[in-house]
Protein backbone atom coordinates (compact mmCIF):
# COMPACT_ATOMS: atom_id res chain seq x y z
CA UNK A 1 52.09 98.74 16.27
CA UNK A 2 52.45 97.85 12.64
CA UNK A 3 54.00 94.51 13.69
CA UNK A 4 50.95 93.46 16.39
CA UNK A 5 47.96 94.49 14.41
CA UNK A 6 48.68 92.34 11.64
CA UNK A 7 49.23 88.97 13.25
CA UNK A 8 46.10 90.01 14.66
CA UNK A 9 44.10 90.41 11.54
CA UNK A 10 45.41 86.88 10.31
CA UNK A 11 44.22 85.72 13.80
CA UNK A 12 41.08 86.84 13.15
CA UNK A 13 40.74 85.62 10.11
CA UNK A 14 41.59 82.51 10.41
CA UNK A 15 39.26 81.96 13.85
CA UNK A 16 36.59 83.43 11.52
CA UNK A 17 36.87 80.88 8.86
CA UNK A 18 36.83 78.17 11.59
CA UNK A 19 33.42 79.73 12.69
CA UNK A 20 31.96 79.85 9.75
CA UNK A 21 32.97 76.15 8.79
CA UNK A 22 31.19 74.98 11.91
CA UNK A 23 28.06 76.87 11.16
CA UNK A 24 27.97 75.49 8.22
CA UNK A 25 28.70 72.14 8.95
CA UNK A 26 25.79 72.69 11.56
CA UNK A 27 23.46 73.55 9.35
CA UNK A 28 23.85 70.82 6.91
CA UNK A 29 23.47 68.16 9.81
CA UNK A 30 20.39 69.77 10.46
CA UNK A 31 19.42 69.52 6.98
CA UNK A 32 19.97 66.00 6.95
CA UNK A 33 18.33 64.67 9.85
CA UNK A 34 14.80 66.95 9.04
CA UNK A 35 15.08 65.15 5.65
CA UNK A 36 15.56 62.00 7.15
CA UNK A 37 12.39 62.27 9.68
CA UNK A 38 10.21 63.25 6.79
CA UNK A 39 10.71 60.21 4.68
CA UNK A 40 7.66 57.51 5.41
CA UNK A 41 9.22 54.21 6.88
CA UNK A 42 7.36 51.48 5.72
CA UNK A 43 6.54 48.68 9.05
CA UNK A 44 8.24 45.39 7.90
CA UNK A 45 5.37 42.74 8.32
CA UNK A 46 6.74 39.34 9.75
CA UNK A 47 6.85 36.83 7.00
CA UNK A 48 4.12 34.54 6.97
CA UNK A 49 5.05 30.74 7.48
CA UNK A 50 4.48 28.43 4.57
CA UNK A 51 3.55 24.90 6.04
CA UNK A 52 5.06 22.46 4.33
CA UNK A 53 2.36 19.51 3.32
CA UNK A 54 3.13 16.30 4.19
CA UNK A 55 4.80 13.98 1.93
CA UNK A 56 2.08 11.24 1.06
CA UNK A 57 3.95 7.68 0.16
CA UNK A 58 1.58 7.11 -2.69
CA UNK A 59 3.22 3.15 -2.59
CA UNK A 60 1.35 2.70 0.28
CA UNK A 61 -2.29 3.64 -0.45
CA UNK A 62 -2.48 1.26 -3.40
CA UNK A 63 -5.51 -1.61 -3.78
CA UNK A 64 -6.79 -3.15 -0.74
CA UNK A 65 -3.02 -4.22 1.03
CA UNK A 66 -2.11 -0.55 0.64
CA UNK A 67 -5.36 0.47 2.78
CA UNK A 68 -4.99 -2.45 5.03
CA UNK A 69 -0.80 -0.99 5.61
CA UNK A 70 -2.50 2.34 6.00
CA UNK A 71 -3.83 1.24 9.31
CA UNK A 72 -0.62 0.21 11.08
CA UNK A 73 2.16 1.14 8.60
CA UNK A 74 4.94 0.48 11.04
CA UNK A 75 3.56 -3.34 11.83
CA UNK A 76 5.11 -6.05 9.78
CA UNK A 77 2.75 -8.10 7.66
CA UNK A 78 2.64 -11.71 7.09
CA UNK A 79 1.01 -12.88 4.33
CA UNK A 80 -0.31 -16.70 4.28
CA UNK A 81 -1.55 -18.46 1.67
CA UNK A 82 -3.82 -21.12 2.10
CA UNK A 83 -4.74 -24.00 -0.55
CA UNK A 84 -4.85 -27.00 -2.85
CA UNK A 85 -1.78 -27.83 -5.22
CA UNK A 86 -3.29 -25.52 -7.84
CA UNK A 87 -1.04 -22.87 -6.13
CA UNK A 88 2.30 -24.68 -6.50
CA UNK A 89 0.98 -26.74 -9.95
CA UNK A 90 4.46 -25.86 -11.97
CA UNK A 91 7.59 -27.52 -12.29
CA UNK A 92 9.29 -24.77 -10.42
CA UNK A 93 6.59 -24.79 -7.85
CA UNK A 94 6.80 -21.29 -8.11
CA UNK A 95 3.08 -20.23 -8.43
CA UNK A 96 1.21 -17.24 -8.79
CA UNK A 97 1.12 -16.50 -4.74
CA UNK A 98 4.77 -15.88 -5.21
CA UNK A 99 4.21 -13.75 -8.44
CA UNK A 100 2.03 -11.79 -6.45
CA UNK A 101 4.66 -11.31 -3.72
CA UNK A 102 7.51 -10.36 -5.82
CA UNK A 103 4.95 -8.02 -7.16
CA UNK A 104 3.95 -6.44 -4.19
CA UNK A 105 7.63 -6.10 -2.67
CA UNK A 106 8.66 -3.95 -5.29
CA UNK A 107 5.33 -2.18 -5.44
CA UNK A 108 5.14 -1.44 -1.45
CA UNK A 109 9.20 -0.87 0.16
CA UNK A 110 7.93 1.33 3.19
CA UNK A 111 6.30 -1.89 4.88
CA UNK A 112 7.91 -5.38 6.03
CA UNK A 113 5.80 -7.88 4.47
CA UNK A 114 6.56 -11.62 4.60
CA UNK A 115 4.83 -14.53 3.29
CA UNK A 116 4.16 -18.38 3.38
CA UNK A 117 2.66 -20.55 0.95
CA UNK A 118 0.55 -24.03 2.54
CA UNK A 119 -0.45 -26.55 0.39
CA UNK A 120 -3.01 -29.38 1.15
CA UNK A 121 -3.24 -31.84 -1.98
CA UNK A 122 -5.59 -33.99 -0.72
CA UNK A 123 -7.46 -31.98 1.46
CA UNK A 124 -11.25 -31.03 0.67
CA UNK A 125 -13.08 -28.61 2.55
CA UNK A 126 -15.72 -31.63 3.88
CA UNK A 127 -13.72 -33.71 4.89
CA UNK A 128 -10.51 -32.69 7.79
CA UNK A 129 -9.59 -29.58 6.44
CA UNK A 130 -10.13 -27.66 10.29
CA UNK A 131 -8.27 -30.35 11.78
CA UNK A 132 -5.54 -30.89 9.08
CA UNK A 133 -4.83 -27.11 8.48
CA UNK A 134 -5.88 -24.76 11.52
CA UNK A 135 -2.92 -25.79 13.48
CA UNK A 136 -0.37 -24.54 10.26
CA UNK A 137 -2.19 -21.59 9.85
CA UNK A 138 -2.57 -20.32 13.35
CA UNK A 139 1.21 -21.35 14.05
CA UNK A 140 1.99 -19.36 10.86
CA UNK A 141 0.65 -16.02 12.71
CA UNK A 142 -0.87 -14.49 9.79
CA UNK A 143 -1.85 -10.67 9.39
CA UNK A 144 -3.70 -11.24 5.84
CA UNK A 145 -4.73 -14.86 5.46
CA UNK A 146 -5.38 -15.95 1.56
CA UNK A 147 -7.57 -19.06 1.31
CA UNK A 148 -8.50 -21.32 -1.69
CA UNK A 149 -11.65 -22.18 -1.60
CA UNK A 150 -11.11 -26.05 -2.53
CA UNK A 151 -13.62 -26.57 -4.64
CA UNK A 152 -11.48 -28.00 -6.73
CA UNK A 153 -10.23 -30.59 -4.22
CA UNK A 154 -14.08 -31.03 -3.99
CA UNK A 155 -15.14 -31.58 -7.12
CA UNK A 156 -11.94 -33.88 -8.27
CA UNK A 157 -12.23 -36.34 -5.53
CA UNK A 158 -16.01 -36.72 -6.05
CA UNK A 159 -17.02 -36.85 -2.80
CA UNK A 160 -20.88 -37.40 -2.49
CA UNK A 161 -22.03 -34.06 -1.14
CA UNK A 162 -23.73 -31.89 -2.77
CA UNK A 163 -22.41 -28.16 -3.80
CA UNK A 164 -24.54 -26.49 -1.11
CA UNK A 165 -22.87 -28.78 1.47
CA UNK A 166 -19.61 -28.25 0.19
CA UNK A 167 -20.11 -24.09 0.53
CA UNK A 168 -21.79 -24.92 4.02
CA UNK A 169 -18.03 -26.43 5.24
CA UNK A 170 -16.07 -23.73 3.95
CA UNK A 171 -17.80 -21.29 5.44
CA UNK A 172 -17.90 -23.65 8.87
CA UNK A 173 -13.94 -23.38 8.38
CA UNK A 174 -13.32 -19.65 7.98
CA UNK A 175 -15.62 -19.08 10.99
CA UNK A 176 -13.25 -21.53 12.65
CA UNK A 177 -10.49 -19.52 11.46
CA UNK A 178 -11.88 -16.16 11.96
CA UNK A 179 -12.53 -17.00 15.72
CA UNK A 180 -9.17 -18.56 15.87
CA UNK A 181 -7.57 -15.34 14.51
CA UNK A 182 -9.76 -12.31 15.24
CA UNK A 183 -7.35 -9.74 13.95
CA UNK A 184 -6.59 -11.28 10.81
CA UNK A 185 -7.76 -10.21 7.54
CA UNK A 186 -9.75 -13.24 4.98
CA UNK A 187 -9.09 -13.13 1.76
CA UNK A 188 -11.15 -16.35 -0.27
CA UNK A 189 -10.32 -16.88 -3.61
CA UNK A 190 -11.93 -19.84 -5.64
CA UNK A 191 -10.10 -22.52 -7.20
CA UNK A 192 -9.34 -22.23 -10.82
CA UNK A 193 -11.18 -22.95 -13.87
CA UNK A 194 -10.47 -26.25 -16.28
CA UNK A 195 -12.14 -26.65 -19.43
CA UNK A 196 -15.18 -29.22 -20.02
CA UNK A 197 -16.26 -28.94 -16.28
CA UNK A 198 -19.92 -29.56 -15.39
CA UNK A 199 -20.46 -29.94 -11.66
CA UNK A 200 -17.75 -27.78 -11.10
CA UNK A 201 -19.27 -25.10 -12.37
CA UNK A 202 -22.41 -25.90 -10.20
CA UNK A 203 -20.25 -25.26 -7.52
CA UNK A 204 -18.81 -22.27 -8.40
CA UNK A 205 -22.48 -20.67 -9.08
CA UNK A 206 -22.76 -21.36 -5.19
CA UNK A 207 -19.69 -20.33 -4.11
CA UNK A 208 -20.37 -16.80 -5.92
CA UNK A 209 -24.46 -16.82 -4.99
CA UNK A 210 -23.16 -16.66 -1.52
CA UNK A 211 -20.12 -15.53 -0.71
CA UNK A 212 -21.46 -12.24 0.52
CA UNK A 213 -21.75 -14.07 3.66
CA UNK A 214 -19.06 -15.60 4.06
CA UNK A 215 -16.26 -13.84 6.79
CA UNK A 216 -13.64 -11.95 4.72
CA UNK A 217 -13.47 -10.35 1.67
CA UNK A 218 -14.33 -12.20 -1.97
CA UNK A 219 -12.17 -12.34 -4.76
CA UNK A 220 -13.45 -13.48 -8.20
CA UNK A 221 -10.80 -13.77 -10.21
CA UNK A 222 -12.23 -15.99 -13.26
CA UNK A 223 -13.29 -13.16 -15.47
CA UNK A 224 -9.56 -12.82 -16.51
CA UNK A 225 -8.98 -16.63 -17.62
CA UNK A 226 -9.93 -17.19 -21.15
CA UNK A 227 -12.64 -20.07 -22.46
CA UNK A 228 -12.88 -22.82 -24.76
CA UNK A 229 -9.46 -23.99 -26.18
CA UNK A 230 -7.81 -20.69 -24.57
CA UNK A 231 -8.74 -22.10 -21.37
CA UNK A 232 -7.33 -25.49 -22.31
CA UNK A 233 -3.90 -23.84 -23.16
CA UNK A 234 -2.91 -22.39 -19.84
CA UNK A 235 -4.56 -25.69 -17.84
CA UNK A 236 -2.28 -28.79 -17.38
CA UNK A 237 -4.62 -31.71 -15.35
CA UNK A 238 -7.26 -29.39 -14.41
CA UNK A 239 -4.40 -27.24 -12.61
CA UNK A 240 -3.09 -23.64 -14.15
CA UNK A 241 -0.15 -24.06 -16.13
CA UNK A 242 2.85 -21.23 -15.81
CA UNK A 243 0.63 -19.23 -18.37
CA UNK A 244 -2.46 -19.72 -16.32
CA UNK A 245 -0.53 -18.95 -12.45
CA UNK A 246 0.50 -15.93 -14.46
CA UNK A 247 -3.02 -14.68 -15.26
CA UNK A 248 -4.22 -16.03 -11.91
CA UNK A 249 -1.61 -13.38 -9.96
CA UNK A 250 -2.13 -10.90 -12.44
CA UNK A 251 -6.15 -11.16 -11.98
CA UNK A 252 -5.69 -10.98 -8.08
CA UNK A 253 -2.88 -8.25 -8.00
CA UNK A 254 -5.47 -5.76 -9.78
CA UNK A 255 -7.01 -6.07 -6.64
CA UNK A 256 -4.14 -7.07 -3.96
CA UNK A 257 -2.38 -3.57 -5.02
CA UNK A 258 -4.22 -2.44 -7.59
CA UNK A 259 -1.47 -3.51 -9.81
């Protein structure tokens, strides 16, 4: 009896312990998860998007070529300049419509922009300048067209006309030109100064009285050419010297690309 009853008492035991383990174990779970239900959760908000803002080119909103880009920035532009041999009066030939193109290229990257350079020597604006020159220009397919305004050519040759009849032809000629080339932007620029000049001057006084209403946009660019014996040092026969096609391109890239 001995023998049975204490197997028993370990079984017992030992069942007992096992019990009690469980319980325990139980009660700790229970523990746990109440503990777990109390604590707050906080809602995760959904992260608010940040937009990035556009990346602005700031090469292309520069002076008036940089607005005119803005329009159409993926059409190529062709640049033609128009006039007497003041632009080409070096013995490179390489005159300040080409300063201002190298200029601009390295200014403005995001845009094709090609140019051409037509001379007329001889040419005045009362005599054949439509016939002479309309046909290059138009065949030349210009998006910005860049004309002299020959007075130069006007006042050189002597041509008996007065300075009111000589503004009354140019402006006969862009109109032609406009017409001829509707979405083309006019650029006039007047010829360059020379020292001692007397009508010339006359006719310059016109040119700026009126060109208001002339088609295309006006660009004085004497104020940056010195006087007196400054003004004889970058002229060479009445034409700009390298010195003066420098100041002439640096005078009209202040406004070309506000440069």
């Amino acid at each position: 009896m001995k023998k049975i009853g204490f197997p028993l008492v370990i079984l017992f035991s030992i069942t007992g312990i096992i019990l009690s383990y469980m319980y325990d174990q139980q009660q700790i779970a229970e523990i746990a998860d109440e503990a777990t239900s109390s604590i707050p959760v906080e809602e995760t908000k959904p992260s608010e998007e940040i937009e990035d803002e556009p990346v602005v080119d700031e090469t292309v909103s520069l002076g008036w070529l940089g607005s005119h880009i803005d329009n159409d920035p993926y059409l190529t532009q062709k640049v033609v300049f128009v006039g007497s041999s003041s632009f080409t009066s070096t013995e490179s030939d390489y005159g300040w419509p080409n300063l201002v193109m190298e200029e601009t290229a390295h200014a403005i990257d995001t845009t094709t922009i090609d140019y051409e350079v037509l001379t007329y020597s001889g040419e005045t604006v009362s005599s054949s300048l439509i016939a002479d020159t309309a046909r290059d220009i138009t065949a030349a397919d210009p998006t910005v067209l860049i004309i002299e305004s020959f007075s130069l050519n006007d006042n050189q040759y002597y041509l008996p006309f007065t300075e009111q009849e000589s503004f009354d032809n140019l402006s006969l000629f862009l109109t032609h030109m406009e017409s001829e080339l509707p979405d083309t932007e006019i650029i006039v620029v007047p010829s360059n100064p020379f020292p001692n000049a007397l009508h010339y001057l006359e006719r310059k006084n016109v040119l700026d009285e009126q060109a208001s209403t002339l088609p295309g946009t006006y660009v004085d660019h004497w104020g940056a050419w010195p006087t007196g014996e400054g003004l004889e040092s970058v002229t060479q026969n009445l034409r700009p010297n390298d010195e003066g096609h420098e100041i002439w391109s640096k005078a009209f890239l202040e406004f070309f690309i506000d440069s």
